[in-house]
Structures are given as structure tokens and as C-alpha cells.
N, C-alpha and C. Protein backbone atom coordinates (compact mmCIF):
# COMPACT_ATOMS: atom_id res chain seq x y z
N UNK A 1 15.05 -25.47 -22.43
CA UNK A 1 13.86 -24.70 -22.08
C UNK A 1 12.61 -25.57 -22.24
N UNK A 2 12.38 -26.26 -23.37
CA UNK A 2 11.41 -27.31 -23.63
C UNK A 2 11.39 -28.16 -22.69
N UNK A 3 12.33 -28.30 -22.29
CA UNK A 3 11.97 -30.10 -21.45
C UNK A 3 11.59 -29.47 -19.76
N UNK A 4 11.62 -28.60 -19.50
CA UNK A 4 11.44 -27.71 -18.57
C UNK A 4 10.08 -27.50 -18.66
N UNK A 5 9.59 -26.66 -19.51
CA UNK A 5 8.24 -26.85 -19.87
C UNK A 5 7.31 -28.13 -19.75
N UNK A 6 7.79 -29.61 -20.13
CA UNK A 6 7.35 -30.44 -20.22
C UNK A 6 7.23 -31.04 -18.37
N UNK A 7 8.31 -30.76 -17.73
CA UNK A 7 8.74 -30.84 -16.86
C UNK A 7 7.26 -30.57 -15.04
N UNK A 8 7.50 -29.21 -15.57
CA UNK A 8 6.19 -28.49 -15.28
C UNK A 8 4.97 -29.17 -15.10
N UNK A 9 4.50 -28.97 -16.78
CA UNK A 9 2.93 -29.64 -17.33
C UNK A 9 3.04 -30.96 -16.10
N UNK A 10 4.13 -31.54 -16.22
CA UNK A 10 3.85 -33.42 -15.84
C UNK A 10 3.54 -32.98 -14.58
N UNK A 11 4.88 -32.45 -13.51
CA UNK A 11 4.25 -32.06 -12.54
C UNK A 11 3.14 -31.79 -12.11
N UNK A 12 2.57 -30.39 -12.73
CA UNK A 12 1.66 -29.95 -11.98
C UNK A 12 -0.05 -30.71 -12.74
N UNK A 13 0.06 -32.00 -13.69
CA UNK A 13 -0.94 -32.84 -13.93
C UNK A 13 -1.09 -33.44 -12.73
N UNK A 14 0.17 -34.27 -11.92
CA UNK A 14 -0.16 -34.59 -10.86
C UNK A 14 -0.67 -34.28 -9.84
N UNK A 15 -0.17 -33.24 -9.37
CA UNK A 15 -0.58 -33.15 -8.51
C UNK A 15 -1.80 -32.50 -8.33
N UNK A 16 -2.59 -31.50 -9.66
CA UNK A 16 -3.64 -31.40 -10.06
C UNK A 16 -4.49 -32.72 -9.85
N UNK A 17 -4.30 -33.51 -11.02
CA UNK A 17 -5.41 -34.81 -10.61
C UNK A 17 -5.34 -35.67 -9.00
N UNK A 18 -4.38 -35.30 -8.16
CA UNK A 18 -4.51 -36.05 -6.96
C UNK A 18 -5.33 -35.14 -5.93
N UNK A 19 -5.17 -33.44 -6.41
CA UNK A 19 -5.72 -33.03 -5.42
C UNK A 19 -7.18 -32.37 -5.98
N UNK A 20 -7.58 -33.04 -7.23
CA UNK A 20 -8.55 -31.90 -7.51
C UNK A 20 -10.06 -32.88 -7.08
N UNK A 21 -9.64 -34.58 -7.14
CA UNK A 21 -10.67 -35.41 -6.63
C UNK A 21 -11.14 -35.44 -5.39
N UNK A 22 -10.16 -34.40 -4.52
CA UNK A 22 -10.30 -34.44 -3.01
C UNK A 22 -11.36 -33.52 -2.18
N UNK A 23 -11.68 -32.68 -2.90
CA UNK A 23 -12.80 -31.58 -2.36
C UNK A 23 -13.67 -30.59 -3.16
N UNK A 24 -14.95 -31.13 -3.08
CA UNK A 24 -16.00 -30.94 -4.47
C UNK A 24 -15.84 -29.35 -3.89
N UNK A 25 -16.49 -28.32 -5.34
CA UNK A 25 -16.71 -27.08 -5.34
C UNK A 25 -17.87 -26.34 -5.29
N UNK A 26 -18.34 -25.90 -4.73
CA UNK A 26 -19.62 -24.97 -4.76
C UNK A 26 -19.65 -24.24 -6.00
N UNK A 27 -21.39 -24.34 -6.34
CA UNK A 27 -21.05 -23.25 -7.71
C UNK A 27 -20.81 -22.23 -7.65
N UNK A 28 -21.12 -21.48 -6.14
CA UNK A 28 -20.14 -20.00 -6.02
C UNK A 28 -18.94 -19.84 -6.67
N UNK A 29 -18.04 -21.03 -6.06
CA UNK A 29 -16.82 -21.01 -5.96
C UNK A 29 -16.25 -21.51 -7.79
N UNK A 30 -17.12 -22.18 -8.43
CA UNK A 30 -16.80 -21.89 -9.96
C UNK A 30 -17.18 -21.16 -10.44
N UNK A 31 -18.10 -20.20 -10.08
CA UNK A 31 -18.51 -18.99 -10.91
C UNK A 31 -17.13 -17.93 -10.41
N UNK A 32 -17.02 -17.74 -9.03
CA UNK A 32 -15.30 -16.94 -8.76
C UNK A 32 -14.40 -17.05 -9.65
N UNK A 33 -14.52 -18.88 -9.88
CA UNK A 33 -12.95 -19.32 -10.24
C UNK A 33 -13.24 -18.77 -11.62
N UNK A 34 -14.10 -18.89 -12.89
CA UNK A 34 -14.50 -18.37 -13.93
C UNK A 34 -14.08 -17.28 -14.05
N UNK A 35 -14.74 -16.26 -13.34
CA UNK A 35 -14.44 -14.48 -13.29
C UNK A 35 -12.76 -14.52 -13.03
N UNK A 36 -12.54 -14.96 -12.11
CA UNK A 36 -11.14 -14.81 -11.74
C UNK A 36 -9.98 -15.07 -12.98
N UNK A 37 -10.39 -16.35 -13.95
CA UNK A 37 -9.82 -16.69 -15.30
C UNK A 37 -9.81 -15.64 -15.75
N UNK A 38 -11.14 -14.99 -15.98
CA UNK A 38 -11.52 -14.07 -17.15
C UNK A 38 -10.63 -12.60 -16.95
N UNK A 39 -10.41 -12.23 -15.63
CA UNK A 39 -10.32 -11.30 -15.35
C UNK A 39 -8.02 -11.52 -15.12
N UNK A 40 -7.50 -12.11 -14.99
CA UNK A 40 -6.31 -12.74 -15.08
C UNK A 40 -6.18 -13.09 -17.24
N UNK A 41 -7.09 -13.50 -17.56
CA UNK A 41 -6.42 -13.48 -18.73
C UNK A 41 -6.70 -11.99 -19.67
N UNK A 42 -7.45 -11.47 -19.45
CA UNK A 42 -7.88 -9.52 -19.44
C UNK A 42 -6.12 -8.81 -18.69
N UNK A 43 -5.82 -9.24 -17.88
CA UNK A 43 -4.73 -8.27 -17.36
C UNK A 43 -3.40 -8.93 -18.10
N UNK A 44 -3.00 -10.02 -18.47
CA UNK A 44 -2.24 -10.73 -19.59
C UNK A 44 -2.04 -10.60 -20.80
N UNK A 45 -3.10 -9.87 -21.12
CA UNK A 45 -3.73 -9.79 -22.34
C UNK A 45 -3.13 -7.86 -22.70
N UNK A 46 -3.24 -7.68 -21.59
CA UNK A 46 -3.12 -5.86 -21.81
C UNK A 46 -1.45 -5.63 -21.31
N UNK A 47 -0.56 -6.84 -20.63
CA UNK A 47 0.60 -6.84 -20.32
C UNK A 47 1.71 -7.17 -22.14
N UNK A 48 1.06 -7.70 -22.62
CA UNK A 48 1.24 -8.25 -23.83
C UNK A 48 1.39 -6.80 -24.96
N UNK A 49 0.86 -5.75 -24.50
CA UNK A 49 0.92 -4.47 -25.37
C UNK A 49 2.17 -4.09 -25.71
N UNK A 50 2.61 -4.11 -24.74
CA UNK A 50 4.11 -3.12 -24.53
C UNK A 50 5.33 -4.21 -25.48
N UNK A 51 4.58 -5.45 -25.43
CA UNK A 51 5.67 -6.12 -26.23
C UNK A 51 5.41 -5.58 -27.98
N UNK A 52 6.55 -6.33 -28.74
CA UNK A 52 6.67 -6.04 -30.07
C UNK A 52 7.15 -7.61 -30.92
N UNK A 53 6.35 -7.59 -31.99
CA UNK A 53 6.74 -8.95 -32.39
C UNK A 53 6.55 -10.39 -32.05
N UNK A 54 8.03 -11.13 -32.17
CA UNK A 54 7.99 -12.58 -31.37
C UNK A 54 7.71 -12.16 -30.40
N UNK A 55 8.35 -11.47 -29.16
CA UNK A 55 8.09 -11.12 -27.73
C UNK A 55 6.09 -11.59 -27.59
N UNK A 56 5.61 -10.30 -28.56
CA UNK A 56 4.18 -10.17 -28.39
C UNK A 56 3.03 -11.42 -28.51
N UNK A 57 4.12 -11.94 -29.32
CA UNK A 57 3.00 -13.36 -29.52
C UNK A 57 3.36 -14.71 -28.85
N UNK A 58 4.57 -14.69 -27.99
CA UNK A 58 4.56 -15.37 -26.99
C UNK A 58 3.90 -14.82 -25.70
N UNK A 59 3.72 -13.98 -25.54
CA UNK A 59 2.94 -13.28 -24.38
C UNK A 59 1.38 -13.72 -24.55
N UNK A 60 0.99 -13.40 -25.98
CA UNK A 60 -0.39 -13.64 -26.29
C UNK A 60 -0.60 -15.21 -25.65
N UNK A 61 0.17 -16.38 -26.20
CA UNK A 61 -0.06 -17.87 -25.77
C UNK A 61 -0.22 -18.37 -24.58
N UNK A 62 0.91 -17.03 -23.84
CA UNK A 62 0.93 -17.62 -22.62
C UNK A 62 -0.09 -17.12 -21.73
N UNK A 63 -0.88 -16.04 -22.21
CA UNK A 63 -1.72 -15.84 -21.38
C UNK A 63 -3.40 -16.60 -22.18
N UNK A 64 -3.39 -16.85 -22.99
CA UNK A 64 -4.20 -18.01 -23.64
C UNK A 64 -4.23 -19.08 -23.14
N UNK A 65 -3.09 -19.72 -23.16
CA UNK A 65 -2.82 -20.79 -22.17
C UNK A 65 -2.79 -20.78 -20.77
N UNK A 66 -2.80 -19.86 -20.21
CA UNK A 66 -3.15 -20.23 -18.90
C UNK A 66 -4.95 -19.86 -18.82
N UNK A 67 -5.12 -19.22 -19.59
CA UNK A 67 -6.86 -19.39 -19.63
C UNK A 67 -7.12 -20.47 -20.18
N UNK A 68 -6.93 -21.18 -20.65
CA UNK A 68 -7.23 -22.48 -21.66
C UNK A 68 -7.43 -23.52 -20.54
N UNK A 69 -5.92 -23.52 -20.02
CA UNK A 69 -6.16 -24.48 -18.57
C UNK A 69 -6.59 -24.29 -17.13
N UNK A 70 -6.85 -23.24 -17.50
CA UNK A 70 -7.45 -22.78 -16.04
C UNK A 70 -9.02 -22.82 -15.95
N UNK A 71 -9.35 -22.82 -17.38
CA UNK A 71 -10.96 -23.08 -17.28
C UNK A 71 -11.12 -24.79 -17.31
N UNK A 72 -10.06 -25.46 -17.86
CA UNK A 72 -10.16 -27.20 -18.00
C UNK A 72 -9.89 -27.28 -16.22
N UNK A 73 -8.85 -27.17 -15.90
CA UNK A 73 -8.73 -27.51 -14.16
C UNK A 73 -9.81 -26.83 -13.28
N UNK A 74 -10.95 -26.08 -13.42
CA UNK A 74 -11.49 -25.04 -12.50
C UNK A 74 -12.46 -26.65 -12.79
N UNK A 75 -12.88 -26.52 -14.22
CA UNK A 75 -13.67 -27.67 -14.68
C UNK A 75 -13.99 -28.72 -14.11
N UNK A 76 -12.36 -29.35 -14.14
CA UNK A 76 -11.99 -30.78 -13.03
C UNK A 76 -11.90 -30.54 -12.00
N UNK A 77 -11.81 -29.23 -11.50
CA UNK A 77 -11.97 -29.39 -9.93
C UNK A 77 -13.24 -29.21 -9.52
N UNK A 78 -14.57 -28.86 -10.29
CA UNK A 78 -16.18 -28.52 -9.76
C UNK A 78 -16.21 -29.73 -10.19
N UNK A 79 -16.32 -30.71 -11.51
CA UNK A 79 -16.99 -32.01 -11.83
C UNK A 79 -15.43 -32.96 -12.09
N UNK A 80 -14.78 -33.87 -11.03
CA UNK A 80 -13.75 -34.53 -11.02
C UNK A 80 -14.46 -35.54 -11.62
N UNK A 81 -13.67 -36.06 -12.38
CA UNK A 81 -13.55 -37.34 -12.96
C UNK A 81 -13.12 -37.41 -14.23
N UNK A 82 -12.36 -38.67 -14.52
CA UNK A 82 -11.15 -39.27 -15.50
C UNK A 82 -11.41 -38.11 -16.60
N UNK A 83 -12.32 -37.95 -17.24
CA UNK A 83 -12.87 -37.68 -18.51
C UNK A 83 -12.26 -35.80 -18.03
N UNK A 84 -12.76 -35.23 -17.05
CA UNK A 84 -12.31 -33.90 -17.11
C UNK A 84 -10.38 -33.51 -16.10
N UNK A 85 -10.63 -34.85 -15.77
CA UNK A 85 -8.94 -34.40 -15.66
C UNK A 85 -8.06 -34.52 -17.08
N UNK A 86 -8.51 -35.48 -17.87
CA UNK A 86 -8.21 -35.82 -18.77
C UNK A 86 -7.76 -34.71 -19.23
N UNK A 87 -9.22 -34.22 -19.71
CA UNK A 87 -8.98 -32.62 -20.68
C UNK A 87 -8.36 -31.63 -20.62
N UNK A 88 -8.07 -31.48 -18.83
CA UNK A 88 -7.12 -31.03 -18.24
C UNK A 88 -5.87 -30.82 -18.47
N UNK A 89 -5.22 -32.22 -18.66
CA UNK A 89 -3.88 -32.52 -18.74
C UNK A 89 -3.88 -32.41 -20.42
N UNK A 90 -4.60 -32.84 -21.40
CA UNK A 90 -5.04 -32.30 -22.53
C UNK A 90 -4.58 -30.48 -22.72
N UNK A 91 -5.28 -29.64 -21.93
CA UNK A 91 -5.26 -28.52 -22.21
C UNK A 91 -3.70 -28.32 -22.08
N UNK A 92 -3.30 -28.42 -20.65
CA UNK A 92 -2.27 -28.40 -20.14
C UNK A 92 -1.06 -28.57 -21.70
N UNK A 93 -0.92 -29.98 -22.13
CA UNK A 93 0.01 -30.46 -22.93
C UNK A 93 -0.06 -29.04 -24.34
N UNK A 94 -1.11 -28.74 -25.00
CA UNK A 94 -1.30 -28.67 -25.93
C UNK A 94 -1.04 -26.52 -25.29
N UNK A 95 -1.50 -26.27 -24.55
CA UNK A 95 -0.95 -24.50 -23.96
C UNK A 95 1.00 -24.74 -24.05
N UNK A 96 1.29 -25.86 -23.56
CA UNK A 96 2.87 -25.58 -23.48
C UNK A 96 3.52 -26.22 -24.71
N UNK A 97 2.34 -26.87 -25.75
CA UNK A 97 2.92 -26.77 -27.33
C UNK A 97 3.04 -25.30 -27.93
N UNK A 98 1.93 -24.52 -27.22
CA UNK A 98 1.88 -23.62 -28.38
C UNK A 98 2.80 -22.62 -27.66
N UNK A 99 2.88 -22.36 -26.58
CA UNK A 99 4.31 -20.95 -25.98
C UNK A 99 5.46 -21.82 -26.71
N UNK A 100 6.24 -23.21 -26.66
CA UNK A 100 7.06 -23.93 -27.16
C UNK A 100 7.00 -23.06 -29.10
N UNK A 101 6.16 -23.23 -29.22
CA UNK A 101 5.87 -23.19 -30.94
C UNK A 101 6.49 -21.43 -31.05
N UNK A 102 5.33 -20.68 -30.04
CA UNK A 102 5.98 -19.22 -30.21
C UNK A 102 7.21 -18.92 -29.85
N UNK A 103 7.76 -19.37 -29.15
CA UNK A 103 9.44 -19.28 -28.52
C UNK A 103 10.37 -19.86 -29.45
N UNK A 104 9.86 -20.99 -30.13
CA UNK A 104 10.90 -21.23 -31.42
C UNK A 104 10.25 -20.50 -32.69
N UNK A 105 9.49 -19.77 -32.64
CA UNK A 105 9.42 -18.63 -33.99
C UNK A 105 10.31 -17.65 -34.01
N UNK A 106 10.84 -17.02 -33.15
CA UNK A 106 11.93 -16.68 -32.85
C UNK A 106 13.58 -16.67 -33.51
N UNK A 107 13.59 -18.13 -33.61
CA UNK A 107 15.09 -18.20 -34.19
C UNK A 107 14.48 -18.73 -35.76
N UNK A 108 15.86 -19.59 -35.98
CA UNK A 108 16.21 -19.31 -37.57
C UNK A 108 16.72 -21.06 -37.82
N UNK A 109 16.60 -20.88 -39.18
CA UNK A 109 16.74 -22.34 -40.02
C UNK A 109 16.81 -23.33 -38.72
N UNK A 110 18.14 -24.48 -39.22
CA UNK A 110 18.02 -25.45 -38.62
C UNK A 110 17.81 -25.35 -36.98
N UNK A 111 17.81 -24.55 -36.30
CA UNK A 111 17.42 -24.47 -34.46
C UNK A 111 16.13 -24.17 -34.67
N UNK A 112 15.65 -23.24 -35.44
CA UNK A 112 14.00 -23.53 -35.33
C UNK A 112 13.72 -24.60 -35.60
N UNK A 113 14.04 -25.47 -36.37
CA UNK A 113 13.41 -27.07 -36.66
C UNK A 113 13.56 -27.78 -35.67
N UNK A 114 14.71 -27.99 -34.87
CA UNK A 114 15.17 -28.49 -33.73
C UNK A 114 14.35 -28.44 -33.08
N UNK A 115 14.24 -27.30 -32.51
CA UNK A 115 13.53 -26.65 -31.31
C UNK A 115 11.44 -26.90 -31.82
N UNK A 116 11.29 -26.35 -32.78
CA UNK A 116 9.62 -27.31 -33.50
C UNK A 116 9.63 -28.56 -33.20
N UNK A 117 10.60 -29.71 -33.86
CA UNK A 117 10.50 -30.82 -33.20
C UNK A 117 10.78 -31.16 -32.00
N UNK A 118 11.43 -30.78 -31.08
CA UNK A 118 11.18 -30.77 -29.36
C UNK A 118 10.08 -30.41 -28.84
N UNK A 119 9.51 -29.38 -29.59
CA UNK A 119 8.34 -28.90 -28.91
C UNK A 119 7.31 -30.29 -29.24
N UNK A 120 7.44 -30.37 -30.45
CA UNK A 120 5.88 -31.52 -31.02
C UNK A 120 6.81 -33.12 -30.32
N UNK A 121 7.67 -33.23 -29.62
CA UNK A 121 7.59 -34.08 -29.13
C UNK A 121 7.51 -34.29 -27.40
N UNK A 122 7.61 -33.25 -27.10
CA UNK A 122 7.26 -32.91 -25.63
C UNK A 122 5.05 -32.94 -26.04
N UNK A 123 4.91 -32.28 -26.64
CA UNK A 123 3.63 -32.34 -26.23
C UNK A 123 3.05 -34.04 -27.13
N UNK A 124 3.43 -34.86 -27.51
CA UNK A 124 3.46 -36.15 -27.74
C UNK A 124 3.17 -37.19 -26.52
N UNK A 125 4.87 -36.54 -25.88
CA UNK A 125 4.81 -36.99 -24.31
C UNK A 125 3.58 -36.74 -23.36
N UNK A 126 3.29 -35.44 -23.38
CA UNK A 126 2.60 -34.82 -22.24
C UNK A 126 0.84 -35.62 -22.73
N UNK A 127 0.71 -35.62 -23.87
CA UNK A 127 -0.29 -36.31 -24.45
C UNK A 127 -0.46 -37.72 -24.16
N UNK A 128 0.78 -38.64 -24.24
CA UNK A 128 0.72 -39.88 -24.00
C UNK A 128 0.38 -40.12 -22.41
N UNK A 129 1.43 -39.13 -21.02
CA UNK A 129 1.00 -39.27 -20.13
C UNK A 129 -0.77 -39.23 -19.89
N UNK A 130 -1.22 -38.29 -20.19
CA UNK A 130 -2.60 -37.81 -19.84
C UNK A 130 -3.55 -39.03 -20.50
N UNK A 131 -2.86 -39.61 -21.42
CA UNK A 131 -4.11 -40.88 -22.07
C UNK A 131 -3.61 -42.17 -20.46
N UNK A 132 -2.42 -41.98 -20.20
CA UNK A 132 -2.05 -43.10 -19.58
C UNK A 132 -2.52 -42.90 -18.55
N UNK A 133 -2.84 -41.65 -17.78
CA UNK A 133 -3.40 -41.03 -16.56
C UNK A 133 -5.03 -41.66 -16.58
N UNK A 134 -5.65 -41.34 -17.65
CA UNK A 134 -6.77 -41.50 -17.68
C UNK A 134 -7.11 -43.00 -17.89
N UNK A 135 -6.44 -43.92 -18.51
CA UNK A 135 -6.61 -45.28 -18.12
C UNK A 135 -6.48 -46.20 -17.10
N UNK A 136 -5.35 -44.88 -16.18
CA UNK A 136 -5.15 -45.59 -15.02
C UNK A 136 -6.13 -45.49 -14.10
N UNK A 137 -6.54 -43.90 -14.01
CA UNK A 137 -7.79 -43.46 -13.28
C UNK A 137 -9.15 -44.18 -13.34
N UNK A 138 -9.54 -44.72 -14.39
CA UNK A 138 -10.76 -45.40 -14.90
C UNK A 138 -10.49 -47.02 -14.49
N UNK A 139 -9.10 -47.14 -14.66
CA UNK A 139 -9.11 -48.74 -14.41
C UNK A 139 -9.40 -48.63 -12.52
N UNK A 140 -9.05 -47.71 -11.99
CA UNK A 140 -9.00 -47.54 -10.67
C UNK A 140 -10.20 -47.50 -10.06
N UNK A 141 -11.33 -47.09 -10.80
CA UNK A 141 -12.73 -46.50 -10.37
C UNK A 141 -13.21 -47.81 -10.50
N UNK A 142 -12.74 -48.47 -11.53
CA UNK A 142 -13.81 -49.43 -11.98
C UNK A 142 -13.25 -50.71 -10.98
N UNK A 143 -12.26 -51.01 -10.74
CA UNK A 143 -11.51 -51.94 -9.45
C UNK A 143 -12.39 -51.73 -8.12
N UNK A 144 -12.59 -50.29 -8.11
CA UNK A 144 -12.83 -50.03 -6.77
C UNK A 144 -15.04 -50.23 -6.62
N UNK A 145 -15.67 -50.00 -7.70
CA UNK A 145 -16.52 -50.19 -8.02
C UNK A 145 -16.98 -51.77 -7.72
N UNK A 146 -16.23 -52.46 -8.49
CA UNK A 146 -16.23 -54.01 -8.28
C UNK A 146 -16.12 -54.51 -7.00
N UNK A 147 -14.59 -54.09 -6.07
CA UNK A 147 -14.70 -54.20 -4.59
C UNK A 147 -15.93 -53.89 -3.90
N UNK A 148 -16.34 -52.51 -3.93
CA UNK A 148 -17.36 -52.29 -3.40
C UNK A 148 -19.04 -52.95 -3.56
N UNK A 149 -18.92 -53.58 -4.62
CA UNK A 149 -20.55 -54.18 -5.15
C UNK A 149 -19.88 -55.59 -4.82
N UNK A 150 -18.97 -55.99 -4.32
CA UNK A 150 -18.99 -57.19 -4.22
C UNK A 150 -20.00 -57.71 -2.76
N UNK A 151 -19.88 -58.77 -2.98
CA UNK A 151 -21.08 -59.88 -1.82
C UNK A 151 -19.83 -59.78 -0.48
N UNK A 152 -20.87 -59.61 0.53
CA UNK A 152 -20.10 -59.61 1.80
C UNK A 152 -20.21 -61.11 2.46
């Protein structure tokens, strides 16, 4: 289930940071995307009732977490660059630590430990990608910076 999760995050970092540099946002369109968070993590939030327990507090994360990253990506998609995709893939890693964390509260002795340490090492991973993302991105700007100021 974890590595699935991790699976995901990586995915959809990518293709997040490839497509979020591609077409700036109107502030209409982040004030929408805002309300739209707010109003998606409000209906998540009230779906979460009917649960009891573990159930309830994995529901709570996951709809935390998708507000968490949905305000970092709305973010990177109105002001792109390294620093807010970053935070992005940041949010991203650290929302699918914590559903990981609530989903192994769940069980018992040694599989909860198991399953805790899978989780804190998937979001290790997802952490290391996003530093590596962001060095690559910056080394890229700054290559392309140099090309461009160069003497014709």
C-alpha cells in the first residue's frame, strides 16, 4: 500500500512540475482555485463524520492533505518556480507521510513498526526526489540564463 502511495506522489510531482511552468494563472483563476480547496476540503471534512476511530482519522489526513497540496500546487501553478514546486513536492511527500502514519495506527506491535518505518522511508524518498528536482530545475534555469546572456 505504501509504495503505491509513494508511487503516486512521484508521479504526479512530475508531471505537476512539467506542466505547471507551462501556463501562468490569472488571479481570478487563484482566487477559484483557493475557494475551490476550501470548499473540497469543507465537504471531506463532513464525509469524515460517519467514520469512527482509525477509519476517522485517516479520513481527517486525507482530506488535510489534499488541502495541504492543493494550496502548494495552486501556489506553483500562479508563481512557478524551483522554490514553489519545491514546496509542492514537499507538501505532496509529507500529506502521504501522514495518511501512511494514520493507516498504520491501525494495526498492532511488530506490523505497525514495519509499516511506520515504510512510511518514514517512503517520505525520505519522496523528500530526496523533490530536493533532487529542485537542483535540477535551478541548475536548468541558471544553464539556460547563461546561454541566453551570452555574446552573439
Amino acid at each position: 500500500m505504501m509504495r503505491n502511495i509513494i508511487g503516486i506522489v512521484g508521479a504526479v510531482a512530475v508531471v505537476t512540475c512539467g506542466g505547471a511552468a507551462a501556463a501562468a494563472m490569472t488571479k481570478e483563476d487563484y482566487k477559484a482555485g483557493k475557494a475551490r480547496i476550501a470548499a473540497e476540503y469543507q465537504a471531506g471534512r463532513q464525509k469524515c463524520g460517519a467514520h469512527l476511530g482509525n477509519a476517522a482519522e485517516q479520513c481527517v489526513a486525507r482530506a488535510r492533505g489534499a488541502q495541504k497540496t492543493g494550496k502548494a500546487e495552486l501556489e506553483a501553478a500562479y508563481k512557478p518556480s524551483p522554490r514553489t514546486q519545491y514546496v509542492a513536492a514537499m507538501a505532496r511527500a509529507e500529506a502521504a507521510y501522514e495518511i501512511a502514519k494514520k493507516e498504520c495506527g491501525g494495526r498492532g506491535g511488530e506490523t505497525r513498526k514495519g509499516c511506520l518505518k515504510d512510511a518514514r522511508a517512503g517520505q525520505a524518498e519522496a523528500k530526496a526526489a523533490a530536493s533532487a528536482a529542485r537542483k535540477a530545475s535551478t541548475a536548468e534555469q541558471g544553464a539556460a540564463g547563461k546561454t541566453a546572456s551570452a555574446p552573439r
